[in-house]
PDB file of N, CA and C in Angstrom:
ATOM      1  N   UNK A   1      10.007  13.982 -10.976  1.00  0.00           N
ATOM      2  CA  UNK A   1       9.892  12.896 -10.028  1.00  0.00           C
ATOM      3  C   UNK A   1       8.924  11.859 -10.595  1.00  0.00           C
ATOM      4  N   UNK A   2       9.406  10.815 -10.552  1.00  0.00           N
ATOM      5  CA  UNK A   2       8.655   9.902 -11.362  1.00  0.00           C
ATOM      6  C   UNK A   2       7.777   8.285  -9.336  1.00  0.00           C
ATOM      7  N   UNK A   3       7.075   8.456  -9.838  1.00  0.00           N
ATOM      8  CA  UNK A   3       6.151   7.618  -8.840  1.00  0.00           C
ATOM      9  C   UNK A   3       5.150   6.714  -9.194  1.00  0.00           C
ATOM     10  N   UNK A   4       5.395   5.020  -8.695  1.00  0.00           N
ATOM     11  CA  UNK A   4       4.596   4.270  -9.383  1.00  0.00           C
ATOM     12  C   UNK A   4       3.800   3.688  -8.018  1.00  0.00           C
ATOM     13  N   UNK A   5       2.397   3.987  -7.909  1.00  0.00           N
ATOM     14  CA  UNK A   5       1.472   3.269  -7.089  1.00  0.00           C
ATOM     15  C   UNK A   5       0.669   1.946  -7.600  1.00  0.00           C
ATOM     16  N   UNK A   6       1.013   0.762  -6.279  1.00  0.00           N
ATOM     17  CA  UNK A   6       0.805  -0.818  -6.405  1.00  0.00           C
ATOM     18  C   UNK A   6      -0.600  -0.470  -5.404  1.00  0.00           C
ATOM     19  N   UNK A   7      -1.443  -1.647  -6.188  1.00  0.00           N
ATOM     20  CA  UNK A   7      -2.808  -1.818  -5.164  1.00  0.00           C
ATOM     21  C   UNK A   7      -3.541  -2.928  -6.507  1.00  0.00           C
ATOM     22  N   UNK A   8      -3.553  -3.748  -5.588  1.00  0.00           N
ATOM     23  CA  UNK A   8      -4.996  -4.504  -6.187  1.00  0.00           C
ATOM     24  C   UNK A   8      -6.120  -4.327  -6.473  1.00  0.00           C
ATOM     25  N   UNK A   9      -7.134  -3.251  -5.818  1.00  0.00           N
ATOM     26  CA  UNK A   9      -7.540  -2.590  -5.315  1.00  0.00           C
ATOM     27  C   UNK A   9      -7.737  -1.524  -6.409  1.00  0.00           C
ATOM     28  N   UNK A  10      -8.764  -1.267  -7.740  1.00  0.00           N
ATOM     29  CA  UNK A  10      -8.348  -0.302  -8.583  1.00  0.00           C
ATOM     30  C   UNK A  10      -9.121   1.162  -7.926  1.00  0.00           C
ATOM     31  N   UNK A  11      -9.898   1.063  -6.984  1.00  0.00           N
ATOM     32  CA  UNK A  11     -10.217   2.628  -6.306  1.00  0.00           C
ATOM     33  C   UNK A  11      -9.414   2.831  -5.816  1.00  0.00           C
ATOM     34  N   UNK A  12      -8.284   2.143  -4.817  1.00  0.00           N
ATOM     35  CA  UNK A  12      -7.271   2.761  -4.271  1.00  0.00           C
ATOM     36  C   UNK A  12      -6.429   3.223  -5.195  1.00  0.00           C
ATOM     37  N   UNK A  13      -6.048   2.584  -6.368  1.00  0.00           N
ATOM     38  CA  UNK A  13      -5.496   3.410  -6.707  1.00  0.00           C
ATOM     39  C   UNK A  13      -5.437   4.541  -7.492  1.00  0.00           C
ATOM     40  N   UNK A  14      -7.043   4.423  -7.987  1.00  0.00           N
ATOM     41  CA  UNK A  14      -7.523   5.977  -8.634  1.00  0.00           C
ATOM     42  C   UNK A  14      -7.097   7.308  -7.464  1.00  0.00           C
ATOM     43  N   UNK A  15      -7.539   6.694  -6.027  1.00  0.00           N
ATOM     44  CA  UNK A  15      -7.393   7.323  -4.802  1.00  0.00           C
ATOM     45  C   UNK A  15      -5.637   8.025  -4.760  1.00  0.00           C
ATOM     46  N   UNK A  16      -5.337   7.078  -4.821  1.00  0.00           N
ATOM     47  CA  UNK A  16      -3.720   7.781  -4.895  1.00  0.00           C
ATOM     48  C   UNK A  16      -3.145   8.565  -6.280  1.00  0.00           C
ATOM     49  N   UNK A  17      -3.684   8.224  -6.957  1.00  0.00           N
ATOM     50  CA  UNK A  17      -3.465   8.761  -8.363  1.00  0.00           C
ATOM     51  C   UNK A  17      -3.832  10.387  -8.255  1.00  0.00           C
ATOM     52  N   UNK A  18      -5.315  10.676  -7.481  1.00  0.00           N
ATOM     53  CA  UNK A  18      -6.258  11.732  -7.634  1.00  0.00           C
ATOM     54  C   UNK A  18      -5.227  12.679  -6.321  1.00  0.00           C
ATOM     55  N   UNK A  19      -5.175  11.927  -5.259  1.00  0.00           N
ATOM     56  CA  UNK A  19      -4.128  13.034  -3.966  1.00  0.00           C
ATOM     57  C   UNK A  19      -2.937  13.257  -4.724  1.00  0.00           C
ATOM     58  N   UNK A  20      -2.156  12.445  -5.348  1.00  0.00           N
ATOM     59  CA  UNK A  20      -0.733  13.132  -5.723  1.00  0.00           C
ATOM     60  C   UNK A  20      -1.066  14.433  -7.404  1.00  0.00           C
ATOM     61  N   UNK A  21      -2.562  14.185  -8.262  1.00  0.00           N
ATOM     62  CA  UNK A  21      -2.904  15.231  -8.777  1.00  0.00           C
ATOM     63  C   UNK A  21      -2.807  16.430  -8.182  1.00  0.00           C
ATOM     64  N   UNK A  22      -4.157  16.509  -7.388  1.00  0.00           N
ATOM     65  CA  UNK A  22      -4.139  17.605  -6.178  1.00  0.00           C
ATOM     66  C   UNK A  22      -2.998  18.251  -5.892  1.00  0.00           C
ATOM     67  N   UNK A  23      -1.784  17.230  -5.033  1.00  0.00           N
ATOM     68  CA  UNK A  23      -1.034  17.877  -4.814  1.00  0.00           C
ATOM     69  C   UNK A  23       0.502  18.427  -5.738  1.00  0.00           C
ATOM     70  N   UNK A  24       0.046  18.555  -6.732  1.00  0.00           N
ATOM     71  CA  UNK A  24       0.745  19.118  -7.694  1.00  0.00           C
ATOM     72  C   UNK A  24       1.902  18.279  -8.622  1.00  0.00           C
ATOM     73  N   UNK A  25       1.886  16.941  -8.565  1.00  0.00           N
ATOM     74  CA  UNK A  25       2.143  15.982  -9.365  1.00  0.00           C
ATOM     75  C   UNK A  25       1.742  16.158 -10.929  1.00  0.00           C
ATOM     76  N   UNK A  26       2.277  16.217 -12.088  1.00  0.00           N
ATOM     77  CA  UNK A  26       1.646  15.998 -13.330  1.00  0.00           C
ATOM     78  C   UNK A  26       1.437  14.377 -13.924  1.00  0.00           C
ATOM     79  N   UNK A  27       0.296  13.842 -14.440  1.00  0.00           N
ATOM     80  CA  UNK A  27       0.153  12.665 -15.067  1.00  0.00           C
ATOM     81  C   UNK A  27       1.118  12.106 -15.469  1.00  0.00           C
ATOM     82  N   UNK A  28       2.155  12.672 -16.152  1.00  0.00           N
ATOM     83  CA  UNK A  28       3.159  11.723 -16.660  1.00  0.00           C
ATOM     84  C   UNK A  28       4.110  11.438 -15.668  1.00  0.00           C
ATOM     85  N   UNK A  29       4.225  11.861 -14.297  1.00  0.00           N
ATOM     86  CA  UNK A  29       4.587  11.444 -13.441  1.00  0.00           C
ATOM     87  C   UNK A  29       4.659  10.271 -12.973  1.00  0.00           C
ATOM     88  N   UNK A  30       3.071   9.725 -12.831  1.00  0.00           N
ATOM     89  CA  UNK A  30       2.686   8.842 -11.614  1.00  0.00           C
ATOM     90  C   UNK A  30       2.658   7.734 -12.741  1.00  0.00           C
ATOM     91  N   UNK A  31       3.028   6.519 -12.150  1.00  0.00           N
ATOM     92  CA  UNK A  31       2.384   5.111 -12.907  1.00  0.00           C
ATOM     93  C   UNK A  31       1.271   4.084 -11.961  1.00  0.00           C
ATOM     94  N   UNK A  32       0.979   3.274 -12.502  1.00  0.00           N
ATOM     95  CA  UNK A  32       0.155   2.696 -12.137  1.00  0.00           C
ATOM     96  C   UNK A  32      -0.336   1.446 -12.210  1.00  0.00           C
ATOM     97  N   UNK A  33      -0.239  -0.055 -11.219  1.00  0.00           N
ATOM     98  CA  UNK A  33       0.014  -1.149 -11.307  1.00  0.00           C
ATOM     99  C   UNK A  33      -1.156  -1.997 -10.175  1.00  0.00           C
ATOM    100  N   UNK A  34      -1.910  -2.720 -10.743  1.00  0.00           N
ATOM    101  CA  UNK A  34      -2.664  -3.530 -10.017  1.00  0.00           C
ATOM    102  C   UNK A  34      -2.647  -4.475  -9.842  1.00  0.00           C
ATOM    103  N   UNK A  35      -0.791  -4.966  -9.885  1.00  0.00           N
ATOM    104  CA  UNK A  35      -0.393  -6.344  -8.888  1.00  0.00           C
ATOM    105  C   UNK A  35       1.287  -5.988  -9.050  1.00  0.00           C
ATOM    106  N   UNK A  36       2.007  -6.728  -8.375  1.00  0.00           N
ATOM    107  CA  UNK A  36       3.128  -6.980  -8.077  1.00  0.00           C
ATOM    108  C   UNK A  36       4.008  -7.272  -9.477  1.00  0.00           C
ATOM    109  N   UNK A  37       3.466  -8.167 -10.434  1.00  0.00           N
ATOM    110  CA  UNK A  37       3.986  -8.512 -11.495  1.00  0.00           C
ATOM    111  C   UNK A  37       4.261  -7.585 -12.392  1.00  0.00           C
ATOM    112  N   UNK A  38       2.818  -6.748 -12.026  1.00  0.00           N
ATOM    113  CA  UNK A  38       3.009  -5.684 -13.577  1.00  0.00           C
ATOM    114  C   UNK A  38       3.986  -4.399 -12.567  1.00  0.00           C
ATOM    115  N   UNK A  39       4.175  -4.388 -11.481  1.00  0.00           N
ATOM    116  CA  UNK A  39       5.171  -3.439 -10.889  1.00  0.00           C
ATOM    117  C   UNK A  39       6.561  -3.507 -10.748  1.00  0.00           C
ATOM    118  N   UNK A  40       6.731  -4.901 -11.528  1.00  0.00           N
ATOM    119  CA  UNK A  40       8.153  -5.568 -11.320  1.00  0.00           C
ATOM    120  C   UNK A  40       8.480  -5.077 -12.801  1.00  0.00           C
ATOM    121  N   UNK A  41       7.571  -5.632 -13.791  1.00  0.00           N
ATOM    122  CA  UNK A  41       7.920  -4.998 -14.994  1.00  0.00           C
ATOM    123  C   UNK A  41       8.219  -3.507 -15.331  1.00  0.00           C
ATOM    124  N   UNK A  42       7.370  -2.787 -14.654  1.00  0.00           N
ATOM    125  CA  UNK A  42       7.716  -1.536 -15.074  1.00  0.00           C
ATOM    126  C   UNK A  42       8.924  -0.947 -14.114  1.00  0.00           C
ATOM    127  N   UNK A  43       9.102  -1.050 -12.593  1.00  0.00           N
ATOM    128  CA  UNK A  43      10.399  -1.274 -12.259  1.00  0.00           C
ATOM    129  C   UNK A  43      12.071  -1.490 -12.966  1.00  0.00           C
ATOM    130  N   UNK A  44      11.674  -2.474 -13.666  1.00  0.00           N
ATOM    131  CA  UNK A  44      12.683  -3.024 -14.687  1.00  0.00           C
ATOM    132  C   UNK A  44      12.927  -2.241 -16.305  1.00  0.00           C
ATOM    133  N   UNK A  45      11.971  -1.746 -16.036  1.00  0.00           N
ATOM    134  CA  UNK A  45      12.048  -0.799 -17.442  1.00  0.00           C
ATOM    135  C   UNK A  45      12.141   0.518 -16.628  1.00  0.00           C
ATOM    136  N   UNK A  46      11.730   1.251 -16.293  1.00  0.00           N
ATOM    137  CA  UNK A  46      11.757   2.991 -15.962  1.00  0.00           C
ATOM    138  C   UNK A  46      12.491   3.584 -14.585  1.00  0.00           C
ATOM    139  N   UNK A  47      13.039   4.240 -14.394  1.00  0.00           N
ATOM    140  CA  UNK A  47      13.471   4.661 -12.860  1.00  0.00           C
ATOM    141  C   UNK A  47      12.092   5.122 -12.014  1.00  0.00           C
ATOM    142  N   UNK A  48      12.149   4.777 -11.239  1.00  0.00           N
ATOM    143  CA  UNK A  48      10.959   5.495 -10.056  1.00  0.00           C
ATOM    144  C   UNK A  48      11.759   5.832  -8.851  1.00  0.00           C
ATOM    145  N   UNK A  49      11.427   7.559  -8.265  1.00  0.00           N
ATOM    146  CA  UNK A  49      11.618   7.659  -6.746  1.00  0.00           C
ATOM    147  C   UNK A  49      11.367   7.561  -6.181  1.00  0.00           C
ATOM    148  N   UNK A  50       9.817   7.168  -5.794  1.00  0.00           N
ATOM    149  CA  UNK A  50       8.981   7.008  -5.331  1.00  0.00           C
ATOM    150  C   UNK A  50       8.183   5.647  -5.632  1.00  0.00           C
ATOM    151  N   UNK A  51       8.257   4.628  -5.001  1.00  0.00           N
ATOM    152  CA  UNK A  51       6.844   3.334  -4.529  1.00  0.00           C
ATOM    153  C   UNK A  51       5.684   3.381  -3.517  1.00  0.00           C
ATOM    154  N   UNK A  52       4.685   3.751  -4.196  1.00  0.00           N
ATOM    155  CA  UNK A  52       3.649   3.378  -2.944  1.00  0.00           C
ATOM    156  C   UNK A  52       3.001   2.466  -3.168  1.00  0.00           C
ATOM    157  N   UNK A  53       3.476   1.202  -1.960  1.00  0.00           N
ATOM    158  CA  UNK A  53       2.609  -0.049  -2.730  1.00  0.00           C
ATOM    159  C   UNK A  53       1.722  -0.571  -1.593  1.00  0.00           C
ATOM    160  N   UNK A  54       0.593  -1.357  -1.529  1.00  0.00           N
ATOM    161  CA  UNK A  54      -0.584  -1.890  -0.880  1.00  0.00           C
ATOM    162  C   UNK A  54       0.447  -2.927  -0.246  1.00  0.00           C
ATOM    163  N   UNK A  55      -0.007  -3.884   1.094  1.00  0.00           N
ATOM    164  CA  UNK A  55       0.583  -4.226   1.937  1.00  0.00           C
ATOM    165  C   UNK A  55       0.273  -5.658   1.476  1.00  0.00           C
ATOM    166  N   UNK A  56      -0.745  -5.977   1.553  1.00  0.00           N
ATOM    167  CA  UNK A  56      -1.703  -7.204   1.326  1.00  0.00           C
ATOM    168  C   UNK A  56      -1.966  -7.193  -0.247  1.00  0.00           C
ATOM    169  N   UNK A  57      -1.215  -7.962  -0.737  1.00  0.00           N
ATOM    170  CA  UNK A  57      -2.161  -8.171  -2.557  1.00  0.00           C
ATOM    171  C   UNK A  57      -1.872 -10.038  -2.695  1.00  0.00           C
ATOM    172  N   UNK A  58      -2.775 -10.329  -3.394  1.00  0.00           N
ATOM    173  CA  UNK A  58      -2.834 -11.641  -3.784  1.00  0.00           C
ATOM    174  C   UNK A  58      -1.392 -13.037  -4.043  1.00  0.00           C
ATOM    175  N   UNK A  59      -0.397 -12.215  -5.101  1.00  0.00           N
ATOM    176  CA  UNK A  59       0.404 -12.897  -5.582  1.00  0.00           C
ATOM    177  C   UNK A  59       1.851 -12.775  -5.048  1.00  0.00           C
ATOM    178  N   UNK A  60       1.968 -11.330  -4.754  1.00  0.00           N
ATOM    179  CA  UNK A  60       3.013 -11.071  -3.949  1.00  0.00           C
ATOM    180  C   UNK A  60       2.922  -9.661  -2.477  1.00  0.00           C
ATOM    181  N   UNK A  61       3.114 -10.056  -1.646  1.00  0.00           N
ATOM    182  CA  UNK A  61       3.022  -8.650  -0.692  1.00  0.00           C
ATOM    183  C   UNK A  61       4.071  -7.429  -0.699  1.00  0.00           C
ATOM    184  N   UNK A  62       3.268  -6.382  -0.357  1.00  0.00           N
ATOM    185  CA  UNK A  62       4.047  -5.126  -0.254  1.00  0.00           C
ATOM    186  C   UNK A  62       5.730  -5.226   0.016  1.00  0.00           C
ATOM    187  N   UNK A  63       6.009  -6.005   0.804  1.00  0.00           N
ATOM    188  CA  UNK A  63       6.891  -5.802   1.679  1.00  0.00           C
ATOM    189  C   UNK A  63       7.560  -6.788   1.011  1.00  0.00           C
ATOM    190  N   UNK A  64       7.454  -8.067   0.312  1.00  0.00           N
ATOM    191  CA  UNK A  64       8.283  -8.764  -0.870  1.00  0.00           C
ATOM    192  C   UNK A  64       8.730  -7.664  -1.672  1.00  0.00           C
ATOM    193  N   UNK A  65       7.628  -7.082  -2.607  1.00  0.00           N
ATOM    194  CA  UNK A  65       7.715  -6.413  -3.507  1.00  0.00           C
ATOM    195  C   UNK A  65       8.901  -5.012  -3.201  1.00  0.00           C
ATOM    196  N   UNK A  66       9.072  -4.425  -1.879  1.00  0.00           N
ATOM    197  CA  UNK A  66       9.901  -3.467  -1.233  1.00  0.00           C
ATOM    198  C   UNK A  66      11.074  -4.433  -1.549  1.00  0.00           C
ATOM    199  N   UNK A  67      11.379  -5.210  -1.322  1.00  0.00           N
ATOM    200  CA  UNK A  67      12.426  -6.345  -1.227  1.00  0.00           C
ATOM    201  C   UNK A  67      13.384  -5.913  -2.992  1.00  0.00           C
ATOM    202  N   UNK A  68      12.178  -6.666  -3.676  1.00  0.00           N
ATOM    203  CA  UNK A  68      12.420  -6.736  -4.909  1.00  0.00           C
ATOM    204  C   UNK A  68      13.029  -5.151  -5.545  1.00  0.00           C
ATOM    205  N   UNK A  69      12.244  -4.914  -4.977  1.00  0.00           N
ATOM    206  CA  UNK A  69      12.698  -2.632  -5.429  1.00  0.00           C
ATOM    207  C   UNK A  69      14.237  -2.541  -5.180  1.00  0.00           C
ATOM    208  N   UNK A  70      14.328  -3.262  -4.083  1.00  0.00           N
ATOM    209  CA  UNK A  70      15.631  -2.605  -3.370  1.00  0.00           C
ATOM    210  C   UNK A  70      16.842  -3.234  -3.779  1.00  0.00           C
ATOM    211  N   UNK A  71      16.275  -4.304  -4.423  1.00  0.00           N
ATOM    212  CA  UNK A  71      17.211  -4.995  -4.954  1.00  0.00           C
ATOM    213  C   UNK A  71      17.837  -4.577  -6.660  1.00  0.00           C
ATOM    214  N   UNK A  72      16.874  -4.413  -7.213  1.00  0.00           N
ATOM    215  CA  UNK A  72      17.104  -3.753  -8.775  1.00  0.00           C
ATOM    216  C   UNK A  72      17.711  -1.747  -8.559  1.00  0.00           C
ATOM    217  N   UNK A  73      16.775  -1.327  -7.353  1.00  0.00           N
ATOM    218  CA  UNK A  73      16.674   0.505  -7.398  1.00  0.00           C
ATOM    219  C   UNK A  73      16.683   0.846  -6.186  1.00  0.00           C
ATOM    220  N   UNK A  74      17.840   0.508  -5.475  1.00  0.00           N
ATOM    221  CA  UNK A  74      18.185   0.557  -3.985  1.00  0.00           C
ATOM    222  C   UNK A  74      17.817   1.945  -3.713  1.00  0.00           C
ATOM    223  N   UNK A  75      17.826   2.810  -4.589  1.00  0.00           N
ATOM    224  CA  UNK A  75      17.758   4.861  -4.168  1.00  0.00           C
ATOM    225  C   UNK A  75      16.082   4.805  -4.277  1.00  0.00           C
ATOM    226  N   UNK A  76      15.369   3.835  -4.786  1.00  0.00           N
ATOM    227  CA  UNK A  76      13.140   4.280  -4.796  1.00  0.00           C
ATOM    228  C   UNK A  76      13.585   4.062  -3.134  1.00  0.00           C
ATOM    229  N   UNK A  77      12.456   5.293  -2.766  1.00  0.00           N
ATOM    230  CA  UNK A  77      11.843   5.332  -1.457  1.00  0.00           C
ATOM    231  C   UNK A  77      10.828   4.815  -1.783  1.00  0.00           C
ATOM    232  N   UNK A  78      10.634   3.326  -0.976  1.00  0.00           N
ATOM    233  CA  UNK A  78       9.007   2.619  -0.705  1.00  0.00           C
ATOM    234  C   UNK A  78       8.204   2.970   0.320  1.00  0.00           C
ATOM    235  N   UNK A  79       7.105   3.094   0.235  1.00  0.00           N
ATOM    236  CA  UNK A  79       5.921   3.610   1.200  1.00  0.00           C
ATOM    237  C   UNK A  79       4.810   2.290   1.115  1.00  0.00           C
ATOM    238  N   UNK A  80       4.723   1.507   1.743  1.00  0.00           N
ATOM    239  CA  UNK A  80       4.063   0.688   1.966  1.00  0.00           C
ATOM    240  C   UNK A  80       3.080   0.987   2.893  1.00  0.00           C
ATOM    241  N   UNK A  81       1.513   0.697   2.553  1.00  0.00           N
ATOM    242  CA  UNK A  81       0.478   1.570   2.860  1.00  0.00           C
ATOM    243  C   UNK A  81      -0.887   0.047   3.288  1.00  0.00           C
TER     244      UNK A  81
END
């Protein structure tokens, strides 16, 4: 299962990085993006089943960015947080 967490915010997303460790996720699993742009790119390059992205970020919001997912990888489940 591959899972990429969005946050501006780089403790949040150590934060999400460290709970999906815990809960039995391996590193090469999870990715990791601290804006919209660099989540579009890697989107466009790798499959993900999983999006957990921040609601509020600077350049583009969660819920654009859900937009954008669904449009390239209609099957990622987004979790907007």
């Amino acid at each position: 299962m591959q899972i990429l967490c969005v946050d501006d915010d780089i403790i949040s997303i150590k934060i999400y990085e460290n709970v999906l460790l815990q809960n039995g996720f391996q590193k090469n699993e999870i990715s990791l993006a601290k804006n919209a742009d660099e989540a579009l790119n890697l989107i466009h390059t790798y499959h993900f089943d999983i999006l957990i992205t921040d609601l509020i970020m600077p350049d583009m919001s969660g819920l654009e960015l859900l937009k954008e997912t669904k449009l390239h990888s209609p099957e990622t489940e987004v979790i907007v947080a």
